[in-house]
Protein backbone atom coordinates (compact mmCIF):
# COMPACT_ATOMS: atom_id res chain seq x y z
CA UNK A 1 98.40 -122.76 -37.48
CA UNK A 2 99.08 -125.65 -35.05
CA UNK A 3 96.94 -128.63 -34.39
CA UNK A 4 96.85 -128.70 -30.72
CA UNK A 5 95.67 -131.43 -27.81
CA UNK A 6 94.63 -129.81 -24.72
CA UNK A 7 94.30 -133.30 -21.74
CA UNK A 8 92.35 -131.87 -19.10
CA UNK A 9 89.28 -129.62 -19.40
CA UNK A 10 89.06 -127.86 -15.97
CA UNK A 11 89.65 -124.37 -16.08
CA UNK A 12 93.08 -123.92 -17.10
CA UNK A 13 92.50 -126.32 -19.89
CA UNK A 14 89.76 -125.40 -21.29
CA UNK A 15 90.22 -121.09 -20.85
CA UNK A 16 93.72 -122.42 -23.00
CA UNK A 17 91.79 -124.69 -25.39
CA UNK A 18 89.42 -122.05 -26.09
CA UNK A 19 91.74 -119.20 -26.16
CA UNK A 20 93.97 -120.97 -28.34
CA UNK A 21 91.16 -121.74 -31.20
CA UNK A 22 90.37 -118.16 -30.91
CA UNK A 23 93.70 -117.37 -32.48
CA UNK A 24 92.90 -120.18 -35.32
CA UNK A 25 94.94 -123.03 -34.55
CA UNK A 26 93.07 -126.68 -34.35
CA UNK A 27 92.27 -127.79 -30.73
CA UNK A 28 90.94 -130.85 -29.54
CA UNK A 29 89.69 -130.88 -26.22
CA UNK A 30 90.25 -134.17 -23.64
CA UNK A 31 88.37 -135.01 -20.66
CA UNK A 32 87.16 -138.36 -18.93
CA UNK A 33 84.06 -136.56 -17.71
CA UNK A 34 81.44 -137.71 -20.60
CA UNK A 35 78.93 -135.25 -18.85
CA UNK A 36 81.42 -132.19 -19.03
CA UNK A 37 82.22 -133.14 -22.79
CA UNK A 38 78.63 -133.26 -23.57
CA UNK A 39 77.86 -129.86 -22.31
CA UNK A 40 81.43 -128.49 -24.05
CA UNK A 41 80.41 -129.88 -27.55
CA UNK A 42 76.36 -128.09 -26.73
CA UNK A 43 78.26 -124.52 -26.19
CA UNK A 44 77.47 -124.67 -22.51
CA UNK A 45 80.58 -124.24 -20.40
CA UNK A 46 80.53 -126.26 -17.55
CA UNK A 47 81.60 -123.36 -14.76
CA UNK A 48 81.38 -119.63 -14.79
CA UNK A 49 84.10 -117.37 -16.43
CA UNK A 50 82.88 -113.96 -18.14
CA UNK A 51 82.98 -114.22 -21.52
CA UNK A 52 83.59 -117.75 -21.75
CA UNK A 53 80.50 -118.96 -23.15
CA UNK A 54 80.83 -116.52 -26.80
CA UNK A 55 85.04 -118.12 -26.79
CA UNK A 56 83.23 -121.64 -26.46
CA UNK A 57 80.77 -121.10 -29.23
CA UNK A 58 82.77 -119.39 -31.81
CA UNK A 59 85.53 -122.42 -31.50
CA UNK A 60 82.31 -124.53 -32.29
CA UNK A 61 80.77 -122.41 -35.25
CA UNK A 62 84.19 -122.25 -36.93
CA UNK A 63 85.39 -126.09 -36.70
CA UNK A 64 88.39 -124.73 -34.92
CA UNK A 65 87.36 -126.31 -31.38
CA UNK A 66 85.97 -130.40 -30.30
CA UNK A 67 85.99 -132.25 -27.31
CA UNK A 68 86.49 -135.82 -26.80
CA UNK A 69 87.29 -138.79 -24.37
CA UNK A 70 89.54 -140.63 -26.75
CA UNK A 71 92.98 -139.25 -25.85
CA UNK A 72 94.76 -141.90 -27.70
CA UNK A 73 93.03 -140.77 -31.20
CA UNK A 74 93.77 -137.30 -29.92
CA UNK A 75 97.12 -137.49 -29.53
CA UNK A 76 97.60 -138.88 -32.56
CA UNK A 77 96.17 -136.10 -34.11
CA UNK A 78 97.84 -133.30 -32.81
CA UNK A 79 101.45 -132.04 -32.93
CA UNK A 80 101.96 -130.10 -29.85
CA UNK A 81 100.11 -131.72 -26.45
CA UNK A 82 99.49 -129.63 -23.35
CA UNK A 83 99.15 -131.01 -19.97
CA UNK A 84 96.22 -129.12 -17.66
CA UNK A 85 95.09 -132.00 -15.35
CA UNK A 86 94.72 -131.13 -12.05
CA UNK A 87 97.46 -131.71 -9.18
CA UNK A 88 95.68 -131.73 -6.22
CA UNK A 89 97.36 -131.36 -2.69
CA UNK A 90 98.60 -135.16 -1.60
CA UNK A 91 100.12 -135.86 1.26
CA UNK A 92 101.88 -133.44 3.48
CA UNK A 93 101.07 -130.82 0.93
CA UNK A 94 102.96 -132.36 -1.89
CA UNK A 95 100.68 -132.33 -5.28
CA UNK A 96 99.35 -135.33 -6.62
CA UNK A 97 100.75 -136.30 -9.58
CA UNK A 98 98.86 -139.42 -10.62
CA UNK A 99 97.16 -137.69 -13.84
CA UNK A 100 100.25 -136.15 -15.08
CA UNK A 101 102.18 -139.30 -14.73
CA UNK A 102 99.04 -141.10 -16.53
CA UNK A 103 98.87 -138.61 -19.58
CA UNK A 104 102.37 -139.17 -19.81
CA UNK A 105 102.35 -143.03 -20.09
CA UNK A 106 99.00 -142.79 -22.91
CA UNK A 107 101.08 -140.57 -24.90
CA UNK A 108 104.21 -143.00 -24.84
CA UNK A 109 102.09 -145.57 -26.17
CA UNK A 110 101.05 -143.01 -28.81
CA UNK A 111 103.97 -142.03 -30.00
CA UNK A 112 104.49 -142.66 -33.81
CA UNK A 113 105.95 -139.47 -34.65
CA UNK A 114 107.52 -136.17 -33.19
CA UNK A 115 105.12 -134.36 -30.13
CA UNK A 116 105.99 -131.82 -28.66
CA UNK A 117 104.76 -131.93 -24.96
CA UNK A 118 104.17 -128.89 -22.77
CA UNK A 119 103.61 -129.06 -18.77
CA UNK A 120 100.51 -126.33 -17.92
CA UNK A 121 99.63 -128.01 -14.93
CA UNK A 122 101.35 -125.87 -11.96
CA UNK A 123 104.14 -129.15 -10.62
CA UNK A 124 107.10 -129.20 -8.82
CA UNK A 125 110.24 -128.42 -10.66
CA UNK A 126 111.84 -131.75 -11.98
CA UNK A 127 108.46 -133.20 -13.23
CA UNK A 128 109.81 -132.55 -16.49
CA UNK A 129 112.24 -135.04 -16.25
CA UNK A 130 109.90 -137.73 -14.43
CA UNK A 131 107.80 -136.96 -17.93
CA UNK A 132 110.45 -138.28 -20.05
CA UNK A 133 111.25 -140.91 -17.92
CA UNK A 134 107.85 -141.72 -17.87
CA UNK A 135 107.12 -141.93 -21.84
CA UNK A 136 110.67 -143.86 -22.61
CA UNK A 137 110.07 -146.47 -19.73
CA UNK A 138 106.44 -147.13 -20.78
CA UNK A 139 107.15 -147.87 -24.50
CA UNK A 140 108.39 -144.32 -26.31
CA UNK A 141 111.77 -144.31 -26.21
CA UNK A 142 112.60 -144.99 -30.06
CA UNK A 143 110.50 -141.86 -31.09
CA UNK A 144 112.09 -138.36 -30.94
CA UNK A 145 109.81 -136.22 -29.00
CA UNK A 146 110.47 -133.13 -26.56
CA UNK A 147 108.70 -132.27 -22.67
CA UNK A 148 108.79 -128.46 -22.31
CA UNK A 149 107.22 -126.22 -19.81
CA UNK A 150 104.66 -123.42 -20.23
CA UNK A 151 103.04 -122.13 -17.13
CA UNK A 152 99.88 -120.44 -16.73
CA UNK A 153 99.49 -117.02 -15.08
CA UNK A 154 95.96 -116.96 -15.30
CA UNK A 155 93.43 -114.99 -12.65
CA UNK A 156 89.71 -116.70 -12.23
CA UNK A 157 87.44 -113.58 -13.03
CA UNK A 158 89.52 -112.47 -15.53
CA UNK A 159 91.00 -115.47 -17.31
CA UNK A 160 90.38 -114.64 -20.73
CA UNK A 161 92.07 -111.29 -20.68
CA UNK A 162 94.91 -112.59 -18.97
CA UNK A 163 95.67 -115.23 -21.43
CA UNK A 164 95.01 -112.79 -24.69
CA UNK A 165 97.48 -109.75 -22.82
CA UNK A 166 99.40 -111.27 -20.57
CA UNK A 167 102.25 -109.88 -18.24
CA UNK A 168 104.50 -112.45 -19.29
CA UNK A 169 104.99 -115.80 -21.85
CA UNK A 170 107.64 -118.59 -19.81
CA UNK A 171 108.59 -121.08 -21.88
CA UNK A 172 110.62 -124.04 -20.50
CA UNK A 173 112.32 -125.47 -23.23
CA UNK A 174 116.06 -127.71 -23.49
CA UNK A 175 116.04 -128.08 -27.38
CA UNK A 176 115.86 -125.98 -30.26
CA UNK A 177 112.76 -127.52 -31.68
CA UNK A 178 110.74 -126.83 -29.05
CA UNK A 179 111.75 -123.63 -29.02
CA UNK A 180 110.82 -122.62 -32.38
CA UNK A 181 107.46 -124.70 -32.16
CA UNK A 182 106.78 -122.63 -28.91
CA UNK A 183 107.79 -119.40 -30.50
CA UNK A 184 105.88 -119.64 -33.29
CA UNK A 185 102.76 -120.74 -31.56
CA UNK A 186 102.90 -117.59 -29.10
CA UNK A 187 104.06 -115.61 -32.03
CA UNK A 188 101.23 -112.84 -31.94
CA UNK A 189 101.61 -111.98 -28.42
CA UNK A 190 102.92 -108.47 -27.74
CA UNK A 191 104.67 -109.32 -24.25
CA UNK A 192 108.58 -110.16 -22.86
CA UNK A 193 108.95 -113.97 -23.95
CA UNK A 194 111.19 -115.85 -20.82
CA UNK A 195 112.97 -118.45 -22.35
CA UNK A 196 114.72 -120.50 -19.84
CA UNK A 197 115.66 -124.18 -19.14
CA UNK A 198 112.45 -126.39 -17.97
CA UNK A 199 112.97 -126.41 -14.13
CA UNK A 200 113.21 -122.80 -13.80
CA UNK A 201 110.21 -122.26 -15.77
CA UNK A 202 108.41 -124.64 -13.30
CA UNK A 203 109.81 -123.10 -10.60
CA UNK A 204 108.69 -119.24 -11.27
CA UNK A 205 105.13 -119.84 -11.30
CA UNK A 206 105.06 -121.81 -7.96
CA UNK A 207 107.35 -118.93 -6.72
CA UNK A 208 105.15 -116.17 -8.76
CA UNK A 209 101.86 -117.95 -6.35
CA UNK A 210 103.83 -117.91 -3.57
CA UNK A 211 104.95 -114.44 -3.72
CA UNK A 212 101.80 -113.34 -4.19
CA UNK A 213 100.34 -115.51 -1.39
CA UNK A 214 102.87 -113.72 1.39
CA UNK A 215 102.07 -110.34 0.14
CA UNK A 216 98.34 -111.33 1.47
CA UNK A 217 99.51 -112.76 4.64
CA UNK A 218 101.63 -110.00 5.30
CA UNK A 219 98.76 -107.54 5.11
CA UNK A 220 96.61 -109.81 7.34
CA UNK A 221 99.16 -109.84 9.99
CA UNK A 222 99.81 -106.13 9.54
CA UNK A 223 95.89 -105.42 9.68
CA UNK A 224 96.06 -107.23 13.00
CA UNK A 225 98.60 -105.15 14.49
CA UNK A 226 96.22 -102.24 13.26
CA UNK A 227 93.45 -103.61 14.97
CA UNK A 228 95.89 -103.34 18.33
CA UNK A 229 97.11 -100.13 18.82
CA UNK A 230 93.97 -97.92 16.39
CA UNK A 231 96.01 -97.92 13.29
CA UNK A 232 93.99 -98.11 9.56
CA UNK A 233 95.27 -100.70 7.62
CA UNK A 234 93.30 -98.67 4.50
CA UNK A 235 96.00 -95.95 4.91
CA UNK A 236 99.04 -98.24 6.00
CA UNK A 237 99.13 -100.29 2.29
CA UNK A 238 98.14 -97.50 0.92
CA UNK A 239 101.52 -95.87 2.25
CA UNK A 240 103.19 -99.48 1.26
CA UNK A 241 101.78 -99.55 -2.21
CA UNK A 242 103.11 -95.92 -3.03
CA UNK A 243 106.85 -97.60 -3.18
CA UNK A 244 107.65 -98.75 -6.39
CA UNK A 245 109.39 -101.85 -4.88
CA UNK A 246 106.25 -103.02 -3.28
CA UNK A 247 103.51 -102.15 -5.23
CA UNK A 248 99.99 -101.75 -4.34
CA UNK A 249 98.43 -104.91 -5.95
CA UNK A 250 97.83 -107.73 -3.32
CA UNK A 251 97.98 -106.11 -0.41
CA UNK A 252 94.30 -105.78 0.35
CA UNK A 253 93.56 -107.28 4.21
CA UNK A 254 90.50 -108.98 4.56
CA UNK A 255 89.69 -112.70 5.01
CA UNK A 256 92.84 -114.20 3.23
CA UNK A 257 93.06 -115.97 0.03
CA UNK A 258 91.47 -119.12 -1.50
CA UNK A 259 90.70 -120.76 -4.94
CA UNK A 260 92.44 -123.55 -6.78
CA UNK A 261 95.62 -122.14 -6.79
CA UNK A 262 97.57 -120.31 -3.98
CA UNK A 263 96.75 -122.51 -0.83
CA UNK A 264 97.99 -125.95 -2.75
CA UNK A 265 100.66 -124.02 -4.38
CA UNK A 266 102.04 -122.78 -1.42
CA UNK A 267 101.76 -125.82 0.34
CA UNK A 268 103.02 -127.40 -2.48
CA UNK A 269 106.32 -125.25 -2.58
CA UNK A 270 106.50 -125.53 1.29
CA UNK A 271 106.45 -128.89 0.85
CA UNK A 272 109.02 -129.08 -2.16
CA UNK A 273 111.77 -126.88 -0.24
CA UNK A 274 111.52 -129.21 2.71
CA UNK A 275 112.39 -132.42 0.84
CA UNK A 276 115.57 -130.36 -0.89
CA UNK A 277 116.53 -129.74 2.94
CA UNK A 278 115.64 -125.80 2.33
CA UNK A 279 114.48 -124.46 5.18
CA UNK A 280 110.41 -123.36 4.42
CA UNK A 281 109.43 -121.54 7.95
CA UNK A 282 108.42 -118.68 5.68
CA UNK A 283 105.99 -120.21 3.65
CA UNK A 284 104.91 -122.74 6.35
CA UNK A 285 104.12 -119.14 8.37
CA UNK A 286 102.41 -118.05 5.21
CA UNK A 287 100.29 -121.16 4.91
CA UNK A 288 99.46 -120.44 8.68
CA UNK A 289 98.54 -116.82 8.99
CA UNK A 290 95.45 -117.60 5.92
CA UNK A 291 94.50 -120.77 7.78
CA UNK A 292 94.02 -118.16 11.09
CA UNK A 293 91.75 -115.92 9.32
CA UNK A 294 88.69 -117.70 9.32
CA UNK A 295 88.79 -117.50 13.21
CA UNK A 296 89.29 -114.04 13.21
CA UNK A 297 85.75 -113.29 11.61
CA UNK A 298 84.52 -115.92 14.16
CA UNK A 299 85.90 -113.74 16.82
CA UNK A 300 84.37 -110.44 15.53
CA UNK A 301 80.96 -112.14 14.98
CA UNK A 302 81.40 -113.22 18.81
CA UNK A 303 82.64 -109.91 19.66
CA UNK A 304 79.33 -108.32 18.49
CA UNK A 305 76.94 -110.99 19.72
CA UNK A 306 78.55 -112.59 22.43
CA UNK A 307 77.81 -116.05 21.22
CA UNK A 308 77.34 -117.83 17.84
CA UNK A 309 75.19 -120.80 19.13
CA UNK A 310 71.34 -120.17 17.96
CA UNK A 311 72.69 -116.74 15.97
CA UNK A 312 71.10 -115.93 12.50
CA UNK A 313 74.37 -115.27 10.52
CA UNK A 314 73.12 -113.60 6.97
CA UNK A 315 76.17 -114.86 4.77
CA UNK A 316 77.17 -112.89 0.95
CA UNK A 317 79.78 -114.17 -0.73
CA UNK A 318 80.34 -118.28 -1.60
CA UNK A 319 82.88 -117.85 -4.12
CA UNK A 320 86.87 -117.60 -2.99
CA UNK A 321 86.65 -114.31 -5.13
CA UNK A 322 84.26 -111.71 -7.68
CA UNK A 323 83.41 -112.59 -11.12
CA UNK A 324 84.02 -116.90 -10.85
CA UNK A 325 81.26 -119.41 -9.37
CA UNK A 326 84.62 -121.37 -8.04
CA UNK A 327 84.57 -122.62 -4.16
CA UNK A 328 87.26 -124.05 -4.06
CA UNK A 329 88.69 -123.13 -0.74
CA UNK A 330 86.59 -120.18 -0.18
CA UNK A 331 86.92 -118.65 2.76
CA UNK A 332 83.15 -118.56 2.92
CA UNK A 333 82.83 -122.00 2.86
CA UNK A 334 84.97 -122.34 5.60
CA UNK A 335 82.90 -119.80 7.63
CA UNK A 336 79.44 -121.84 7.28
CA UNK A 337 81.16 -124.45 8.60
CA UNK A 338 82.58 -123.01 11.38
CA UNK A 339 79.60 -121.38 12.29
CA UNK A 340 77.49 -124.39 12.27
CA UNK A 341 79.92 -126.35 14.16
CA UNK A 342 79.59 -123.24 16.97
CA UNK A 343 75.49 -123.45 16.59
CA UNK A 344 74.62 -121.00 14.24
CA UNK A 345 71.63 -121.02 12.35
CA UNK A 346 73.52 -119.38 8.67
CA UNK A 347 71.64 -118.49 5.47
CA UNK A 348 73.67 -117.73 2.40
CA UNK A 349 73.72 -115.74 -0.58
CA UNK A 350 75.97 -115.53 -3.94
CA UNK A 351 75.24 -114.45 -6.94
CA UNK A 352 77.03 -117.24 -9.51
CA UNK A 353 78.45 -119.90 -6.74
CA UNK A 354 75.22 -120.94 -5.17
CA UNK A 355 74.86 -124.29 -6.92
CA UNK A 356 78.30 -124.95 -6.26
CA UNK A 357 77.76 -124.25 -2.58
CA UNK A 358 74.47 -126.44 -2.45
CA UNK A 359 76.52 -129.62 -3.12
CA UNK A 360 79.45 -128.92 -1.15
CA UNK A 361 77.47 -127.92 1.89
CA UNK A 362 74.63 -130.39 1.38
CA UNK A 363 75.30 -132.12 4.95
CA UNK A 364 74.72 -129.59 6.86
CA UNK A 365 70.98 -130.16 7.01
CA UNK A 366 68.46 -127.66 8.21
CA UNK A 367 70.79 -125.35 9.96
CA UNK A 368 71.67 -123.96 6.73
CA UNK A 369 69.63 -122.08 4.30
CA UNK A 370 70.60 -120.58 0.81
CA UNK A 371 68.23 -117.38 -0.04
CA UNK A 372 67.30 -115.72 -3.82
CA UNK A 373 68.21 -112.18 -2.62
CA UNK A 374 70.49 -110.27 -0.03
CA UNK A 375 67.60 -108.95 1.66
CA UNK A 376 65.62 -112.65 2.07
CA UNK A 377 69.36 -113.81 3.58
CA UNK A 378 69.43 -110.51 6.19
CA UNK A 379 65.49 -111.21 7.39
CA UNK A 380 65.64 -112.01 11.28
CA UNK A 381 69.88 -112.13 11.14
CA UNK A 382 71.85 -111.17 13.90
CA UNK A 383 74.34 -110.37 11.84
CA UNK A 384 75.30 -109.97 8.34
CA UNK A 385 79.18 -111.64 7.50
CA UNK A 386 80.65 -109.86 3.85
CA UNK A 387 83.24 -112.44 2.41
CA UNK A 388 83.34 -112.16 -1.15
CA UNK A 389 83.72 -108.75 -3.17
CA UNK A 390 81.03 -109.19 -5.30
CA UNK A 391 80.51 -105.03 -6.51
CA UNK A 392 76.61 -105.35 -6.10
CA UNK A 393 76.80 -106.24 -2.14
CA UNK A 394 78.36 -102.22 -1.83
CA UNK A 395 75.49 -101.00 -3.72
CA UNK A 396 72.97 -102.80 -1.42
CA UNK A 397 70.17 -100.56 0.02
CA UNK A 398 71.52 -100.91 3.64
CA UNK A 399 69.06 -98.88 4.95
CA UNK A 400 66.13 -101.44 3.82
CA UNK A 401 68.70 -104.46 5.50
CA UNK A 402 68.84 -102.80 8.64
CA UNK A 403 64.96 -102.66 8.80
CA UNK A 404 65.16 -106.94 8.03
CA UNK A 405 67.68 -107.80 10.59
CA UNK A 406 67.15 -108.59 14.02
CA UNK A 407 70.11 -107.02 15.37
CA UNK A 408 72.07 -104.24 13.29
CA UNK A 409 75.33 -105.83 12.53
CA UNK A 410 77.76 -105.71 10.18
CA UNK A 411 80.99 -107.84 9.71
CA UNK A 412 83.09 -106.89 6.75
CA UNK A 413 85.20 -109.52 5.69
CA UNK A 414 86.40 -107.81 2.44
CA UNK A 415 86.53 -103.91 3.39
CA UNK A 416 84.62 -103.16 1.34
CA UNK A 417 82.13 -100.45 2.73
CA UNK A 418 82.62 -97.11 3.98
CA UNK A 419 82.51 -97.63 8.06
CA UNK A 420 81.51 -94.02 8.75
CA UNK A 421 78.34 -94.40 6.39
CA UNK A 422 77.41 -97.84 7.42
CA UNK A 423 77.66 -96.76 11.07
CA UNK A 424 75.47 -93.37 10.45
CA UNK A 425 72.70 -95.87 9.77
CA UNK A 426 72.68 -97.50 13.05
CA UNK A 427 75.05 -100.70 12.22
CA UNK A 428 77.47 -102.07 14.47
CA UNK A 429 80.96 -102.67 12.26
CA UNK A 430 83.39 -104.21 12.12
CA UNK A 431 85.83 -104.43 9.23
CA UNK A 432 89.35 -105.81 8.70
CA UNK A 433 92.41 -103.79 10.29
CA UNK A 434 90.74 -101.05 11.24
CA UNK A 435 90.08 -100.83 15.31
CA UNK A 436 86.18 -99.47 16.17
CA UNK A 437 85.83 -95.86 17.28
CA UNK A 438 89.32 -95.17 15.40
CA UNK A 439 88.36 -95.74 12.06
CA UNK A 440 90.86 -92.99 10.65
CA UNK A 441 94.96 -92.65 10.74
CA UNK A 442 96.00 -90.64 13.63
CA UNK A 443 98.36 -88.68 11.32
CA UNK A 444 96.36 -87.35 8.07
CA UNK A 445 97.73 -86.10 4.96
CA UNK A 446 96.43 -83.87 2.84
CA UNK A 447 95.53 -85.39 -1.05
């Protein structure tokens, strides 16, 4: 088993610290956050990710898991080192690179034997090389060590899984030593191992994010063409997904993507193929279509009410996705905001990112409201916005909502409820791709 250092305890670095104890190698945890540490070391994990609180306490119980602040002791310690500090968006979309490039230098002044050093952060391809620069410039350059990369593939919501049976291990490597070390450390995993040279290991996860990212634009631009001439975007990807070549995964329209991940990445990439003189319209159109979707609920709110201003919008769904308190460029967040700044009067609801959204949204004074239930968030709305597919919300009693709202309207951000039904109750709605009084394909199949 390997004695590990994991430098950054966000939520790549810690679902990898944890996961990695799991398997019974020695992990030390690093973080400049004293609170976060404190909380890691009690068995409380410091955001929400199913299952993550049992990983947490059995890499307590069994000695295999700590946490600390002292990354110089740390490195010491440990043989292999992973990078998972964050790289937020700089500017013009380029990632910030400041806490890579400052791991880097305290491990060059810890070097007194061989470490192997593995990027997990997402970065551009070529930080590799800025690494090593990095660690020989700021005092390492008599000690033999190796930089390889290992990126993550991991989906908030279902993190854990995705790390324990993944689709795919990438490991970046340019010498035989890190090789083997890598190898043997991913040893148990019954996936296909990519072993390539660092800067195309770097490269295929911004490209993997990217990819993934344009498949959801694509169906947002296609839903809008739905939405033009009666079509059902339902049945269209549904007819997409049925080719092999395209797949049905990521192709759901709705209110575009968020989180941590695909808007910086793509911007990030976007930004990275316009500095190598690569032309990035594509991604830059990408990037543009998701930014446009928050004014397309706007639109359908205003197409049902006429105006926002003084409108009681009931809001569900804080989080950028199901089964993750994370708001990181949640779509919902955006809406609030845009609502307010229109003259709404919004009231929220979700059921793990509430305290998340308290703090983020705490400026907004008394216009906005955050409610204990669904049904306290619908009482006196105008209209009721769906924007995160949390299964519960489709299981709601809309019957009981209908009787709490002031005016029986439904916007559906996420598709996720049967239009016929909802409609048979009284609501006006409106979903995603799918144009009103034509909620079915003009040419049916049979099953």
């Amino acid at each position: 088993m390997a004695r590990l250092c994991v430098v950054g305890m966000g939520y790549v670095g810690l679902v990898t610290a944890l996961c990695f104890a799991k398997l019974g190698n020695s992990v030390i945890g690093v973080d400049k956050d004293i609170n976060k540490l404190k909380l890691l070391s009690e068995g409380s994990p410091t955001f929400y990710e199913h299952g993550l609180d049992e990983l947490l306490r059995e890499g307590l119980e069994k000695g295999k898991l700590s946490f600390t602040n002292d990354i110089n002791r740390s490195i010491e310690q440990s043989e292999i080192i992973f990078i998972c500090v964050g790289t937020p968006p700089g500017e013009n979309g380029r990632p910030d690179l400041s806490q890579v490039e400052e791991v880097a230098r305290s491990i060059a002044i810890n070097l007194k034997s061989y470490k192997l050093i593995v990027e997990k952060s997402t970065v551009p391809a070529g930080t590799a090389e800025r690494i090593k620069q990095t660690i020989k410039l700021a005092g390492g350059e008599d000690t033999v060590f190796d930089v390889a990369s290992n990126p993550e593939f991991l989906r908030e919501g279902s993190a854990i899984a995705d790390f324990s049976c993944p689709d795919r291990i990438v490991l970046g490597v340019d010498t035989s030593m890190a090789r083997t070390m890598l190898k043997e450390l991913y040893r148990d995993f019954d996936c296909p191992v990519l072993i390539t040279d660092i800067a195309t290991a770097e490269l295929i996860k911004h490209a993997s994010n990217a990819f993934l990212a344009t498949k959801i634009s694509f169906s947002n631009l296609v839903a809008d063409i739905c939405e033009k001439v009666g079509a059902n975007i339902n049945l269209v990807v549904d007819g997409l997904g049925y080719d092999r070549r395209i797949g049905r995964e990521f192709l759901n329209a709705g209110i575009g993507y968020g989180g941590s991940c695909f808007p910086k990445d793509v911007k990030a990439f976007a930004a990275m193929a316009g500095a190598l003189g690569v032309n990035n319209t594509l991604l830059k159109e990408v990037d543009r279509i998701n930014e446009d979707r928050i004014g397309a609920i706007v639109k359908k709110i205003e197409d049902a009410l006429w105006v926002c201003k003084n409108k009681r919008i009931a809001l569900l769904g804080l989080a950028f996705k199901c089964n993750t308190d994370d708001i990181r460029e949640s779509p919902g967040i955006k809406l609030v905001r845009e609502l307010v700044r229109k003259g709404s009067l919004v009231t929220c609801y979700d059921p793990k990112a509430m305290d998340n959204a308290r703090g983020e949204l705490k400026n907004l004074g008394d216009v906005l409201s955050f409610a204990e239930t669904p049904y306290v968030a619908a009482s006196e709305a105008d209209a009721l916005v769906l924007m995160t597919e949390w299964p519960e919300f489709v299981q709601l009693d809309f019957l009981r909502m209908k009787k709490l709202m002031r005016t029986p309207v439904i916007i559906d951000g996420r598709n996720m409820l049967q239009a016929e039904e909802i409609e048979k109750i009284g609501f006006w709605y409106s979903g995603i791709g799918c144009h009103r009084g034509n909620r079915k394909s003009k040419f049916q199949y049979d099953n």
